[in-house]
Protein backbone atom coordinates (compact mmCIF):
# COMPACT_ATOMS: atom_id res chain seq x y z
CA UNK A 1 -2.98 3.24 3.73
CA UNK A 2 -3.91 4.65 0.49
CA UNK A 3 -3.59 7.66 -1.93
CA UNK A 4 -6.72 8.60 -3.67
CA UNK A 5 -6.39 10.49 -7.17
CA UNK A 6 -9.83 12.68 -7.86
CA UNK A 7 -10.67 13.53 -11.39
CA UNK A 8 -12.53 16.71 -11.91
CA UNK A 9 -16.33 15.95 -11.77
CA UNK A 10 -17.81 14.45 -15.02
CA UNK A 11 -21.74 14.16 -16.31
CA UNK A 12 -23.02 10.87 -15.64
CA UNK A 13 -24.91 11.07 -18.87
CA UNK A 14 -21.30 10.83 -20.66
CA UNK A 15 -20.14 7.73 -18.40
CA UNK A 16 -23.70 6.65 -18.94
CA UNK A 17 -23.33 7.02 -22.74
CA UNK A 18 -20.41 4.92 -22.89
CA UNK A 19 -22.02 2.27 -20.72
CA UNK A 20 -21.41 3.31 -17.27
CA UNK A 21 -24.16 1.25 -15.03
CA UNK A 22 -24.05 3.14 -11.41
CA UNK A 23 -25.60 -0.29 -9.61
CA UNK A 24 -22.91 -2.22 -10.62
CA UNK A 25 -20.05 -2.39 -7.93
CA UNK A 26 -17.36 -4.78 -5.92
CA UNK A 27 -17.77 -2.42 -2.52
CA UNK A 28 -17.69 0.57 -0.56
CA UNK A 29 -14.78 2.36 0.53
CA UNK A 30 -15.39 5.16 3.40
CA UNK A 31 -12.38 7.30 3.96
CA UNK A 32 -10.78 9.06 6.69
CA UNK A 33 -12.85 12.47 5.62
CA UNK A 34 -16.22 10.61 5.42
CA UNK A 35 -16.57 10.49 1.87
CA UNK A 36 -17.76 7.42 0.79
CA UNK A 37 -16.74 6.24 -2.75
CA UNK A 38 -18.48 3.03 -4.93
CA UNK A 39 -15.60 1.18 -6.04
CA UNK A 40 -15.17 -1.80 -8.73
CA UNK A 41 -11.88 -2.85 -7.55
CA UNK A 42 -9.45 -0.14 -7.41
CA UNK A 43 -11.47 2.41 -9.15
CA UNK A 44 -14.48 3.91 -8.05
CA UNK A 45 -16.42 7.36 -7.90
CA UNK A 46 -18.24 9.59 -5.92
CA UNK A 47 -21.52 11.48 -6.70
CA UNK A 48 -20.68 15.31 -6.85
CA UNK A 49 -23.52 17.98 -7.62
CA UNK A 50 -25.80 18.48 -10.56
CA UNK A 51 -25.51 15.34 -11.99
CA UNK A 52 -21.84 15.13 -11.77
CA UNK A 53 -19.57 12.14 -11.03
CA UNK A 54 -15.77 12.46 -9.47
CA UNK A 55 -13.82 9.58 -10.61
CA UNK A 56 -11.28 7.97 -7.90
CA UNK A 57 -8.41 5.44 -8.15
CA UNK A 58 -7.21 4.19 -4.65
CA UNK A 59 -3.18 3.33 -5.25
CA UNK A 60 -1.68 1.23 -2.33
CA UNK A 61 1.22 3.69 -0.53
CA UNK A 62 4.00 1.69 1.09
């Protein structure tokens, strides 16, 4: 099982800027809710609305 930790919803253009590439990626995680996050390892986002990004970090719960 895992905890997910959301960031608030970021511009792509500043990830971008700072040399964010959005086809780079280690796999897919689909959760429970049917969200479906891009991941490089542990870490991963989700595309939110208008351009915006929500960062994610899945942390292993015992």
């Amino acid at each position: 099982m895992f905890q997910v930790y959301r960031s608030s919803p970021i511009s792509i253009d500043i990830l971008k800027a700072r040399g964010f590439d959005k086809n780079f990626h280690t796999h897919t995680f689909n959760a429970p809710s049917g969200d479906r996050y891009v991941m490089v390892y542990e870490v991963g986002y989700k595309m939110s609305f208008d351009g915006q990004v929500q960062i994610i970090e899945l942390e292993a719960v015992a």
